[in-house]
Protein backbone atom coordinates (compact mmCIF):
# COMPACT_ATOMS: atom_id res chain seq x y z
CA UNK A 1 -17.88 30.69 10.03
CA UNK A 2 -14.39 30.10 11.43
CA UNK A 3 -11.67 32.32 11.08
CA UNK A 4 -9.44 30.71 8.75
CA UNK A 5 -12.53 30.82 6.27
CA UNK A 6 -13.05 34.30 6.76
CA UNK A 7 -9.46 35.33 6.15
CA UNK A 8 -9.65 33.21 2.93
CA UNK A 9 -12.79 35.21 1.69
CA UNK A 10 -10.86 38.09 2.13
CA UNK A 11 -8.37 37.29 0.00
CA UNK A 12 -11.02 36.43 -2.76
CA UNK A 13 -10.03 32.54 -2.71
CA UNK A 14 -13.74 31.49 -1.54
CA UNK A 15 -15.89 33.40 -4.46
CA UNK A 16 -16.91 30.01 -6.22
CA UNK A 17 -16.63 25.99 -7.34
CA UNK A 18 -13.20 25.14 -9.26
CA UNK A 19 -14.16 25.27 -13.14
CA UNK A 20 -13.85 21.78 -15.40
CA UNK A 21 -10.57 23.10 -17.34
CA UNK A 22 -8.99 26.77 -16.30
CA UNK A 23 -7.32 29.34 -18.55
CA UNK A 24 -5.44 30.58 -15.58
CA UNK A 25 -3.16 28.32 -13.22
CA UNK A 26 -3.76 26.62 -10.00
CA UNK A 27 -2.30 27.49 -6.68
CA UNK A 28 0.65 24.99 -4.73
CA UNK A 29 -0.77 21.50 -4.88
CA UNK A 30 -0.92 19.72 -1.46
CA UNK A 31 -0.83 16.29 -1.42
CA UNK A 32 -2.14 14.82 1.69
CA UNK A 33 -1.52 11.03 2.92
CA UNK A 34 -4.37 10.31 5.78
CA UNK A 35 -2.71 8.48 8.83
CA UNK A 36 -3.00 4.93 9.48
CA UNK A 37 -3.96 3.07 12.64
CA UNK A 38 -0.79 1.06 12.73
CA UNK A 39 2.04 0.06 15.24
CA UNK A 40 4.60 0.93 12.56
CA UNK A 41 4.16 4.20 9.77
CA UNK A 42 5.31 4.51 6.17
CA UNK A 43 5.36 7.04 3.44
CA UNK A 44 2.74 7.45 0.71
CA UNK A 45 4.76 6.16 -2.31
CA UNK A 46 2.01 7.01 -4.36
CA UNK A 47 1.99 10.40 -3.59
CA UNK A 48 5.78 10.66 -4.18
CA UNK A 49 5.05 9.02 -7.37
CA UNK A 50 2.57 12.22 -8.24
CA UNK A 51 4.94 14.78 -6.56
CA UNK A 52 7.73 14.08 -8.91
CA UNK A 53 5.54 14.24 -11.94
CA UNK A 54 3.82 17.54 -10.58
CA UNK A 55 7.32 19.03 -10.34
CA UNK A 56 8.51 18.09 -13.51
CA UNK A 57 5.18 19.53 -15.09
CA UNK A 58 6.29 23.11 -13.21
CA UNK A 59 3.56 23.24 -10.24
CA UNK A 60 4.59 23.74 -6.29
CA UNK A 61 4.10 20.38 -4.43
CA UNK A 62 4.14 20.11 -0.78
CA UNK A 63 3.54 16.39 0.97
CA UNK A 64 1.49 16.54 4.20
CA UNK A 65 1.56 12.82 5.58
CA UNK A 66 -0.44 11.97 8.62
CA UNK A 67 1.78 8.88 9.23
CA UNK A 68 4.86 11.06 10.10
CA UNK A 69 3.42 12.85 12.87
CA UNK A 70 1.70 15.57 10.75
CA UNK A 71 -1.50 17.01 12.13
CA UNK A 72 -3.73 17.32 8.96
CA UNK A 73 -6.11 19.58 9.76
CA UNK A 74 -3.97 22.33 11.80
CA UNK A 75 -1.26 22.26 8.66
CA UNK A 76 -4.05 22.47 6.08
CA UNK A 77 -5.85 25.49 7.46
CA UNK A 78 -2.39 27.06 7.99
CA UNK A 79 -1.57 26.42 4.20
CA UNK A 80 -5.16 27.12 2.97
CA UNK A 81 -4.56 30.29 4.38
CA UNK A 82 -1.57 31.54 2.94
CA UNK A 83 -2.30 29.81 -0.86
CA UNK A 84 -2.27 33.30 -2.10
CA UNK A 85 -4.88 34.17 -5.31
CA UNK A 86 -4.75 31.01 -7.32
CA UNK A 87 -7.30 28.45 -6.15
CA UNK A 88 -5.02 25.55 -4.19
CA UNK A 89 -4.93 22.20 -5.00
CA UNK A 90 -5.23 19.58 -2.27
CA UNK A 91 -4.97 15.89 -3.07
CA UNK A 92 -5.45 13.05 -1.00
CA UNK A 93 -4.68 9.35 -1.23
CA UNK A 94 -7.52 6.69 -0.25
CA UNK A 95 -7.71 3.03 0.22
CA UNK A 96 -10.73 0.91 2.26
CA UNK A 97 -8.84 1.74 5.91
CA UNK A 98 -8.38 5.37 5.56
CA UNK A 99 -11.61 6.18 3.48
CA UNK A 100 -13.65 7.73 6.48
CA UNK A 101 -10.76 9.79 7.59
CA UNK A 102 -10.39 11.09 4.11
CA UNK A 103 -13.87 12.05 3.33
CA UNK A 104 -13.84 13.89 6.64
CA UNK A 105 -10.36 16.11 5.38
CA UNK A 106 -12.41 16.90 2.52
CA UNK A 107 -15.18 18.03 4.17
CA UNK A 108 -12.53 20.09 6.09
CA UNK A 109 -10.91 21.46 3.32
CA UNK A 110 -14.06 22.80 1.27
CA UNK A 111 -15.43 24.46 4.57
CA UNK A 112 -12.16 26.28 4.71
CA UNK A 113 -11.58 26.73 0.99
CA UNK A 114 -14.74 25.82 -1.22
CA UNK A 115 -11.99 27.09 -4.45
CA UNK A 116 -10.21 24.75 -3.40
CA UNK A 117 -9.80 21.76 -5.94
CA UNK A 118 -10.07 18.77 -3.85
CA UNK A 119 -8.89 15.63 -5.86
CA UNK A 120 -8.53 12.31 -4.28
CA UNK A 121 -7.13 9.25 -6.02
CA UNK A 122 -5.82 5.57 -4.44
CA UNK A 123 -7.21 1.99 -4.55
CA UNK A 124 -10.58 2.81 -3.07
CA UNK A 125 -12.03 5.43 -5.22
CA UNK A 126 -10.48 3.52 -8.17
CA UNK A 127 -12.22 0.29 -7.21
CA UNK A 128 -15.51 2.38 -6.49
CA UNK A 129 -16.20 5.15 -8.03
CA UNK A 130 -19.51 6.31 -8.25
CA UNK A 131 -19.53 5.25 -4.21
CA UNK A 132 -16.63 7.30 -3.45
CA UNK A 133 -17.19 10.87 -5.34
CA UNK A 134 -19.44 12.94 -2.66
CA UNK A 135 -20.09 16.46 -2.52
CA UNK A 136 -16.76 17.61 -0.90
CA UNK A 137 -15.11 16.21 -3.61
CA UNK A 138 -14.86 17.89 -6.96
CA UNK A 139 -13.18 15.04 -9.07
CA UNK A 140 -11.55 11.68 -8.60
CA UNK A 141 -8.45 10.46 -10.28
CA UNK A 142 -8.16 6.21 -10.91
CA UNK A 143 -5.62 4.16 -11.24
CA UNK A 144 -1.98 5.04 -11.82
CA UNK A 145 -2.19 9.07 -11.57
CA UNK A 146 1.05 10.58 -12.68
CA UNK A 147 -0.18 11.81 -16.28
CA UNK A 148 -4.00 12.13 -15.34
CA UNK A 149 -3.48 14.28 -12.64
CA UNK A 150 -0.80 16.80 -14.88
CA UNK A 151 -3.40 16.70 -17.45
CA UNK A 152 -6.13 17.63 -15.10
CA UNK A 153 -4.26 20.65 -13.75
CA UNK A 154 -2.91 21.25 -17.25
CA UNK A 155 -5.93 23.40 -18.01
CA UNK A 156 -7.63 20.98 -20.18
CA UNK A 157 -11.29 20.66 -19.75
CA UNK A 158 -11.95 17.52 -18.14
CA UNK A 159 -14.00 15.78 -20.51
CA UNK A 160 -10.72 15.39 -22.71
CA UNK A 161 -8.73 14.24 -19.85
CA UNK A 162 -9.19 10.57 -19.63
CA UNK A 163 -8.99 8.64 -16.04
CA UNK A 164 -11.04 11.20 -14.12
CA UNK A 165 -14.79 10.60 -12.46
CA UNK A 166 -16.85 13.70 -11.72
CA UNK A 167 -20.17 15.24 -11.43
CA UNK A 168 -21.47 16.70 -14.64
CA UNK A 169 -25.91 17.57 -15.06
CA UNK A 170 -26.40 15.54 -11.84
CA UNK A 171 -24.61 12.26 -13.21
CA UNK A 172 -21.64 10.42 -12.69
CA UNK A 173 -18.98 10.53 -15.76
CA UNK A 174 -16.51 7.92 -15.39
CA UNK A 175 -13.25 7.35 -17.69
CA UNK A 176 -10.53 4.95 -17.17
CA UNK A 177 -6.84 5.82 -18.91
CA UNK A 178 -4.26 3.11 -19.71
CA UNK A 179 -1.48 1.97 -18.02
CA UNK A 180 1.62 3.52 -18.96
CA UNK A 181 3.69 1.03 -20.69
CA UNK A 182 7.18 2.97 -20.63
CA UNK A 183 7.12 3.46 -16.23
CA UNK A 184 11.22 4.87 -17.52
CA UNK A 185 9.43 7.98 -18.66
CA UNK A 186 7.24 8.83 -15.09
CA UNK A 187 9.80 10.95 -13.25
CA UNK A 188 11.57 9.92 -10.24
CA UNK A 189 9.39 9.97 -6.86
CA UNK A 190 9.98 12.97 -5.36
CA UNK A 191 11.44 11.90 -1.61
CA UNK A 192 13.05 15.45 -1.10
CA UNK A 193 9.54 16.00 -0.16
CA UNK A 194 9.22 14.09 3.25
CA UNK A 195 11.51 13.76 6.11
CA UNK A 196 12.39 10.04 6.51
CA UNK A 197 13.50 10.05 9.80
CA UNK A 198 9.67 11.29 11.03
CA UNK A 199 8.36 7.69 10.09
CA UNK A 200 7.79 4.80 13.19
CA UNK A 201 9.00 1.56 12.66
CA UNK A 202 11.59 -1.28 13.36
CA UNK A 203 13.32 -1.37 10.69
CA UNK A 204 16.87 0.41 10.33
CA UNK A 205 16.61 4.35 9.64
CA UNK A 206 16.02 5.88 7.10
CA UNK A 207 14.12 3.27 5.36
CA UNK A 208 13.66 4.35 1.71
CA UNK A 209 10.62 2.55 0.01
CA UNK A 210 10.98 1.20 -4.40
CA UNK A 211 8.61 -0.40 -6.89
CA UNK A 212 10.06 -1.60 -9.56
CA UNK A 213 7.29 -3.16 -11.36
CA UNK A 214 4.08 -2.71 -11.83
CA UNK A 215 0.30 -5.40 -12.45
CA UNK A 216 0.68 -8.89 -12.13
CA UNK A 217 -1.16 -11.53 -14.72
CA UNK A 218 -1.91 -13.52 -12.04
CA UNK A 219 -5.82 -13.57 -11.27
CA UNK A 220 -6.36 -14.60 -7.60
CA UNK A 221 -9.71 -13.43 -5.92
CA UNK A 222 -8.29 -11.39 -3.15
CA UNK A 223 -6.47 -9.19 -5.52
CA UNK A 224 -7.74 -6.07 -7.32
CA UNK A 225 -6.41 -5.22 -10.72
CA UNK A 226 -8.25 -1.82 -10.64
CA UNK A 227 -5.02 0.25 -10.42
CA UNK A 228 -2.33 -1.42 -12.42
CA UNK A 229 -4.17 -4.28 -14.22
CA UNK A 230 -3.06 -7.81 -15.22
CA UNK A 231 0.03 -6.53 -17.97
CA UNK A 232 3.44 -6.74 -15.88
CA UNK A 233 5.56 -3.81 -16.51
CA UNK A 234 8.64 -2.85 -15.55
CA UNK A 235 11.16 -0.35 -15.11
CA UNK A 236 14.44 -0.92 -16.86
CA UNK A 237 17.54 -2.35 -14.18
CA UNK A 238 19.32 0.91 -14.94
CA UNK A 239 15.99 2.74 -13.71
CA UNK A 240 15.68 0.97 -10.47
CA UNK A 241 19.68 1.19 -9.98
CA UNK A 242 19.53 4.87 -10.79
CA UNK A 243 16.88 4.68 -7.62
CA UNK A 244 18.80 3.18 -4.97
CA UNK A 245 21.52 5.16 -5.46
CA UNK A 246 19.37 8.30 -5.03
CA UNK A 247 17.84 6.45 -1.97
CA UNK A 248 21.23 5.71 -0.66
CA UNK A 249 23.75 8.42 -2.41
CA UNK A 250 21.20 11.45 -1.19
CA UNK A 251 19.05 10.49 0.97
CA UNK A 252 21.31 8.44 3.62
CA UNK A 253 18.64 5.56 3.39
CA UNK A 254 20.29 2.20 5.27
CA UNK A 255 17.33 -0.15 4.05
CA UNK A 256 15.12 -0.12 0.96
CA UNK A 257 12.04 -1.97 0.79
CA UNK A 258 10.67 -3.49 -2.29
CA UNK A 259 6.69 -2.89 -2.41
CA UNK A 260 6.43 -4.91 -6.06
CA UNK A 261 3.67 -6.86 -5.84
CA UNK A 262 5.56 -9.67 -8.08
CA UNK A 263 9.25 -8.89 -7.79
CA UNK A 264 10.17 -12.31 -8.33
CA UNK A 265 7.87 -13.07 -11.32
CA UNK A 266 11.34 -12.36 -13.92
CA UNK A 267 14.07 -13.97 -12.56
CA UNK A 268 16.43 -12.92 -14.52
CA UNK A 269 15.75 -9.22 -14.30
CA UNK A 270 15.86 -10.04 -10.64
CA UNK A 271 19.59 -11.56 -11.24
CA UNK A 272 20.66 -8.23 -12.76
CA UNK A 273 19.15 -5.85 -10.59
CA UNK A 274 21.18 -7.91 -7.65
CA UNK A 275 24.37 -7.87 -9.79
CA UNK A 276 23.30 -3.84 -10.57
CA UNK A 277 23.65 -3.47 -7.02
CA UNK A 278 26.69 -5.20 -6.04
CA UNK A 279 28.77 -3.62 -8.69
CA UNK A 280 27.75 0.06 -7.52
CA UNK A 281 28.46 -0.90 -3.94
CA UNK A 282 25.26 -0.19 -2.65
CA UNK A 283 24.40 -3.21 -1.13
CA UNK A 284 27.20 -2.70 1.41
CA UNK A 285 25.57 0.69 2.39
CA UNK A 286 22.37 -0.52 2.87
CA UNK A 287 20.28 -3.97 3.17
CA UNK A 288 16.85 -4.69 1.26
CA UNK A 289 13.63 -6.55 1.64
CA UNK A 290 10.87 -7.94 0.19
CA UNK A 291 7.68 -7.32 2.54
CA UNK A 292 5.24 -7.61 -0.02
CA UNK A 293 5.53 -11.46 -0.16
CA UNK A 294 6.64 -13.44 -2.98
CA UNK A 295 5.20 -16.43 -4.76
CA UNK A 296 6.46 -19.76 -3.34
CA UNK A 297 7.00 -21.33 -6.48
CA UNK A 298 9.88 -19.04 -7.64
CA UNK A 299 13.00 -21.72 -6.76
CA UNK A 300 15.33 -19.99 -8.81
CA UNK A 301 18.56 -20.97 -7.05
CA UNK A 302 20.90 -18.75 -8.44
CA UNK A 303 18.42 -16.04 -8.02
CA UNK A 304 18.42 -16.20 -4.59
CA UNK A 305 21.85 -16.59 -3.80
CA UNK A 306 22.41 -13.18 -5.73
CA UNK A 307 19.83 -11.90 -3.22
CA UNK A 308 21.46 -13.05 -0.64
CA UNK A 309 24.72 -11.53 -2.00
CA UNK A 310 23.43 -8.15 -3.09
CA UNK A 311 22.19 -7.81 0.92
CA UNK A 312 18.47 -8.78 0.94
CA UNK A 313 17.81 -9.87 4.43
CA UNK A 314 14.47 -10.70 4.13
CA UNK A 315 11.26 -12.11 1.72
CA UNK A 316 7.86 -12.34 2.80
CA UNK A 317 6.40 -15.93 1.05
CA UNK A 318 2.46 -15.57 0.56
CA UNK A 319 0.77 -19.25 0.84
CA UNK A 320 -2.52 -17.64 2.12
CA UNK A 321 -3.66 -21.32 2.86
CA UNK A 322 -2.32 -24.23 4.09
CA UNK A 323 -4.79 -26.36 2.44
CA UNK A 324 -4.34 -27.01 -1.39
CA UNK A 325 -8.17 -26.99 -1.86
CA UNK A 326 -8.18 -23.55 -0.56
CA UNK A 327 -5.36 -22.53 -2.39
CA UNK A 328 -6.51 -24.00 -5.93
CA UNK A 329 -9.94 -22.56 -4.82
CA UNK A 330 -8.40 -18.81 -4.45
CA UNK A 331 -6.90 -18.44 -7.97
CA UNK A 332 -3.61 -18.87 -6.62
CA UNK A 333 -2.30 -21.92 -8.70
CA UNK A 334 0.07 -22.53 -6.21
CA UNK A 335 2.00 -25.77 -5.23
CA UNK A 336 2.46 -25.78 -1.68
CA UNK A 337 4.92 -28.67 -1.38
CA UNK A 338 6.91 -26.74 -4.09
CA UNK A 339 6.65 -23.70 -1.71
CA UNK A 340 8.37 -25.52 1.13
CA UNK A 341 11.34 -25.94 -1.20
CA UNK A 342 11.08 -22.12 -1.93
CA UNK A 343 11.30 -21.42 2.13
CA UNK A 344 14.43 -24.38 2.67
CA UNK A 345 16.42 -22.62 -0.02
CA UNK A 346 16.10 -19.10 1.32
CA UNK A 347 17.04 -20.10 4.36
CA UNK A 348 19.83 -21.76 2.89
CA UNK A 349 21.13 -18.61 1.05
CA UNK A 350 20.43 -16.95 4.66
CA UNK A 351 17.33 -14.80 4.12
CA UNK A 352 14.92 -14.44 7.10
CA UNK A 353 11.98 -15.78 5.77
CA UNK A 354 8.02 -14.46 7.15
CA UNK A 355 4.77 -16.83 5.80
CA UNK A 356 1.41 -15.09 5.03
CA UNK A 357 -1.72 -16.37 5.57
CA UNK A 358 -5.16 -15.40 5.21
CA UNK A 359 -8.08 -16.59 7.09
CA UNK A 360 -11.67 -17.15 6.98
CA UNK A 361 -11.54 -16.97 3.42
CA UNK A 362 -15.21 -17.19 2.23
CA UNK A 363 -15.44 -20.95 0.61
CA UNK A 364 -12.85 -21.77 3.55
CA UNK A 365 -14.38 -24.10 6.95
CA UNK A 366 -13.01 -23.83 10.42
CA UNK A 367 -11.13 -27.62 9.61
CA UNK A 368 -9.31 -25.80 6.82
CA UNK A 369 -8.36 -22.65 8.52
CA UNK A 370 -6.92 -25.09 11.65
CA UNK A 371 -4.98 -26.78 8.95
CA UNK A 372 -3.64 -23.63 7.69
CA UNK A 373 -2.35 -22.94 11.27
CA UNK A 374 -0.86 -26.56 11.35
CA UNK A 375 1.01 -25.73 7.76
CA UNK A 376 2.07 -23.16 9.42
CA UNK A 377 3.51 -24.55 12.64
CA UNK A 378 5.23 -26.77 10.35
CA UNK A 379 7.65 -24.32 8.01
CA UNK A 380 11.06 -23.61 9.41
CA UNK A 381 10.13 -19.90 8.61
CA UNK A 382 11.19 -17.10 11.07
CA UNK A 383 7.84 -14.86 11.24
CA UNK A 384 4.57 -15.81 10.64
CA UNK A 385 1.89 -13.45 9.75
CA UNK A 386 -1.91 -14.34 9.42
CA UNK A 387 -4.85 -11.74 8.13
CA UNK A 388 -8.28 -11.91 8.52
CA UNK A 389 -9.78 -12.02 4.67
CA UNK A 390 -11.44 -8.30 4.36
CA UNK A 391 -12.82 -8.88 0.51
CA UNK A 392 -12.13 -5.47 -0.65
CA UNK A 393 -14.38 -3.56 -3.22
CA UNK A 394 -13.57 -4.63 -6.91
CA UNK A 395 -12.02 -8.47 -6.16
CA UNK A 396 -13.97 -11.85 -6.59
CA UNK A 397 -13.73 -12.47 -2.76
CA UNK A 398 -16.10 -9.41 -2.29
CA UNK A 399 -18.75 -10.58 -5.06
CA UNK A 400 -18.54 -14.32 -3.57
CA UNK A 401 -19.50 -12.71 -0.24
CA UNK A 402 -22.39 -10.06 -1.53
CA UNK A 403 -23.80 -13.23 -3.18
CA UNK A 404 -23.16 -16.09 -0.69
CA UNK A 405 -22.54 -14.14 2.69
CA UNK A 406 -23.28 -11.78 5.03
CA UNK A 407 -20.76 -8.45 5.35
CA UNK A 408 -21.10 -7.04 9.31
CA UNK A 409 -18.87 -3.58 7.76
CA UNK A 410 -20.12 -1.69 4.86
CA UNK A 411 -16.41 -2.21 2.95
CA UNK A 412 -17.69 0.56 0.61
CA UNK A 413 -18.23 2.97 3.34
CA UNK A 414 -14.41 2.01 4.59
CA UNK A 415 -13.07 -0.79 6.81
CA UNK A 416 -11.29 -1.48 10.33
CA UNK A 417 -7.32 -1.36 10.43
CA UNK A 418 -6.45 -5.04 8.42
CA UNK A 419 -4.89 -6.18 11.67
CA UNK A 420 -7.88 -5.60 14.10
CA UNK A 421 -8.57 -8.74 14.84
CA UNK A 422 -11.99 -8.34 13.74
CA UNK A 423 -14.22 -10.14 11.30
CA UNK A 424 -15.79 -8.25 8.90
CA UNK A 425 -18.64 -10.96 6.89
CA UNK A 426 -19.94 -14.19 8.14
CA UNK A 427 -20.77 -16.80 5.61
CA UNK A 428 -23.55 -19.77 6.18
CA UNK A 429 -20.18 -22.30 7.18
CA UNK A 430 -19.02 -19.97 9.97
CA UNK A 431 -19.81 -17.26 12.30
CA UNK A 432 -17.71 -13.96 12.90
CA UNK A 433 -16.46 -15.36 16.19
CA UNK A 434 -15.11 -18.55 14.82
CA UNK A 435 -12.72 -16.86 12.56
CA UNK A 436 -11.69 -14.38 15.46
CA UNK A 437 -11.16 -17.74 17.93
CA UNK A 438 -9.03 -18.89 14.54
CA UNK A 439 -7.21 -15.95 14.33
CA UNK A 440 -6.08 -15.97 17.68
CA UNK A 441 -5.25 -19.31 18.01
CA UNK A 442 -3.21 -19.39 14.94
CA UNK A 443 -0.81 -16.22 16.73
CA UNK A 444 -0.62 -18.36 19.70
CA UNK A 445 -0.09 -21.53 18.46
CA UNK A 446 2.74 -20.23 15.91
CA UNK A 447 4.77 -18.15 18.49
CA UNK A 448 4.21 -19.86 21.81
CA UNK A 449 6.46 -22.29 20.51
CA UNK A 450 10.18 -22.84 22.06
CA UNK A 451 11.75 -23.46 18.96
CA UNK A 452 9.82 -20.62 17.56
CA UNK A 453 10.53 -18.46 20.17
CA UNK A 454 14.47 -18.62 19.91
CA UNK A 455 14.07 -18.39 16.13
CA UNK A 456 12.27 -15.21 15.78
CA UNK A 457 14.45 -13.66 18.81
CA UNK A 458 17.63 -15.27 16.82
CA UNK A 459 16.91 -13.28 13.75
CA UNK A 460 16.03 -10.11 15.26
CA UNK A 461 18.77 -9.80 17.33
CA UNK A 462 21.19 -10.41 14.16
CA UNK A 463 19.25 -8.28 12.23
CA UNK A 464 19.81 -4.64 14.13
CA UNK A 465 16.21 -3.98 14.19
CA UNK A 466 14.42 -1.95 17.02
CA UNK A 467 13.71 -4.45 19.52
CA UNK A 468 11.17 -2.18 21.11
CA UNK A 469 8.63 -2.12 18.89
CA UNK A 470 9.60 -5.75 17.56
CA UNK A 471 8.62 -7.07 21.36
CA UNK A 472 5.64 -4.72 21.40
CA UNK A 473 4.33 -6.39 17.97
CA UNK A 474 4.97 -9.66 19.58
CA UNK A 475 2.53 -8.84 22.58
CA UNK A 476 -0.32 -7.46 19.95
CA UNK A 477 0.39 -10.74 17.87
CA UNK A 478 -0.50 -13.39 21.18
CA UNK A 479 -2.98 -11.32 22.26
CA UNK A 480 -4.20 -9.98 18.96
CA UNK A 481 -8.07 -9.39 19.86
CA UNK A 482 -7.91 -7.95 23.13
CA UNK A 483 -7.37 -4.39 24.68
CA UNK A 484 -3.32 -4.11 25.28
């Protein structure tokens, strides 16, 4: 037995399992974000999201995030060992890249702590349940967690707390919890609990991170709808005002990026959040993006040129195919001549404009995914940004595979980094190394292109980012595949 687990049985904190509802409080809840094999690093927003609500429900919250720098394990036994009587609370965030590294913190965490209650929530154990909930894990919280997780540390047995999956007589009890409709009444994420500055990446610092909506009622098979559903639901323009100025006001943030997965789907409320932002002077203290990708159908031109005025820089546009087949095929319902209207007029406006593409999409052929590349090649867009297709748990990409296909990566067990290069099915059309050739080539192709070349450079340079790391990205994007 190690020494931080004997010092913890000498306080007392190792004398049995956490109980399903507890007279008698829990310790500080740490909330742990596992770190992700990436050339650039972010903060959990989620678990900001669960801080704030923590807080305002009275408990002691500390962030431990993996992508700043943190290392887990040496923190965690440190804060394991000083938790005092009360059994802690340690939380962790999961989706299908960062699933074996969790499941290994938990193992960690109950050799150290067995009273510990380990709780661990995200996309993956949402989509998967019953796959997800091992033995170093005492309960699982899905979908959006802000009230479920208050409840469940509220002292309520769990059977009356709805949104939670745990063990109970050697079976699996599963219960899924509603969407909050009002997001105005979740409290503010709670940012005073990371450092900004800690965080790698080319963007201007601090970068502060907002969602101002949440689902989409769009149904296209590479989506899941396991967390926030298909009922759009936003937060009211004062709301996400009343965030950027925190972000900006407090935190000294000189970029804010938008993480909505349809920011663009309410033009209006877009309009008014823009005009929110130029009449409180914020958009002269810092710029804002849209790196999620919006739909290319949203030609709004007043919309945009408030974008452009209120200081968004840039939008991510997501075609995922350049063949209409494909694209009518994925759900997307999608009009990709329309969408090279959408790219012309933010590039009027002067946004910098990326294009997202997915490859090797499962009813896809090599022909299509070589036109995709030439649809690419042919948009006046300054980045371009392809994916292999990883059909995660809980979409209809990853049932058309299971049926049709072959997967090379147990997705349930956890997948590679999204940007390895790496194929991770085959289907009966195309083998794993035809979509890595494609994959490639399409990197090549797009930036080993003069006019390309003096583009991208153009709009970096004018855009203040860290060249650096924006030259190192370039090298793992033409030689994406291969050992740096």
């Amino acid at each position: 037995m190690s020494p931080e687990s004997n010092a913890l049985r000498g306080r007392g904190v190792l004398s049995g399992s956490p109980r399903r509802g507890r007279a008698t409080p829990y310790g500080p809840v740490l909330l742990v974000n596992p770190p992700e094999a990436s050339w650039f690093a972010y903060p959990s927003l989620a678990l900001l999201y669960l801080g704030g609500a923590l807080e305002a429900a009275g408990h002691r919250v500390e962030v431990l995030d993996g992508n700043a720098g943190t290392d887990l394990r040496r923190v965690l036994a440190r804060r394991l060992r000083s938790a005092g009587e009360a059994p802690p609370v340690v939380g962790f965030t999961a989706n299908v890249t960062t699933w074996q590294t969790v499941r290994r913190l938990c193992r960690f965490t109950k050799r150290l702590a067995p009273e510990a209650l380990v709780v661990v929530g995200g996309p993956h154990p949402t989509c998967v349940p019953k796959h997800t909930l091992t033995p170093d894990i005492d309960v699982l919280v899905l979908g959006e967690g802000e009230e479920t997780l208050v409840e469940l540390l509220s002292g309520r047995p769990w059977e009356e707390v709805s949104g939670l999956a745990y063990r109970e007589d050697g079976k699996v009890k599963v219960s899924r919890r509603p969407a909050p409709n009002d997001l105005d009444r979740l409290p503010l994420p709670a940012w005073h609990l990371i450092d900004l500055r800690r965080y790698r990446h080319p963007w201007r610092k601090p970068t502060g991170f907002l969602v101002t909506s949440r689902g989409c009622p769009y149904r296209c098979l590479n989506c899941t709808k396991a967390v926030h559903g298909t009922r759009y639901r936003t937060h009211s323009v004062g709301r996400v005002l009343q965030e950027v100025k925190l972000l900006v006001e407090r935190f000294g943030v000189r970029e804010v990026q938008v993480w909505d997965d349809n920011f663009t789907l309410q033009p209006e409320r877009v309009k008014e959040i823009c005009r929110g932002l130029i009449r409180g002077g914020w958009s002269r203290r810092a710029r804002f993006a849209l790196p999620s990708g919006i739909r290319g159908d949203i030609d709004d031109v007043e919309m945009f040129e408030l974008l452009a005025r209120a200081n968004f820089y840039y939008a991510g546009i997501a075609f995922e195919s350049g063949n209409q087949e494909v694209v009518r095929r994925l759900g997307k319902d999608l009009d990709l001549e329309r969408a090279r209207g959408t790219v012309r007029l933010a590039r009027r406006v002067g946004l910098r404009v990326g294009a997202y593409f997915m490859l090797g999409l499962p009813f896809e052929t090599t022909e299509e995914m070589e036109e995709t590349i030439r649809f690419a090649c042919s948009l006046p867009v300054h980045h371009g940004y392809f994916f292999l297709t990883v059909p995660l748990p809980g979409t209809g990409l990853y049932e058309i595979v299971a049926r049709q296909g072959c997967f090379l990566v147990d997705l349930v067990q956890g997948a590679p980094f999204f940007d390895s290069g790496k194929a991770v099915f085959e289907m009966p059309q195309f083998r794993a190394e035809d979509v890595e050739r494609m994959f490639r080539r399409a990197y090549r192709r797009f930036y080993l292109r003069p006019r390309q070349v003096l583009r991208t450079a153009g709009a970096l340079l004018r855009s203040g980012d860290d060249l650096g790391l924006a030259l190192s990205s370039f090298l793992r994007l033409v030689v994406r595949g291969r050992r740096l």
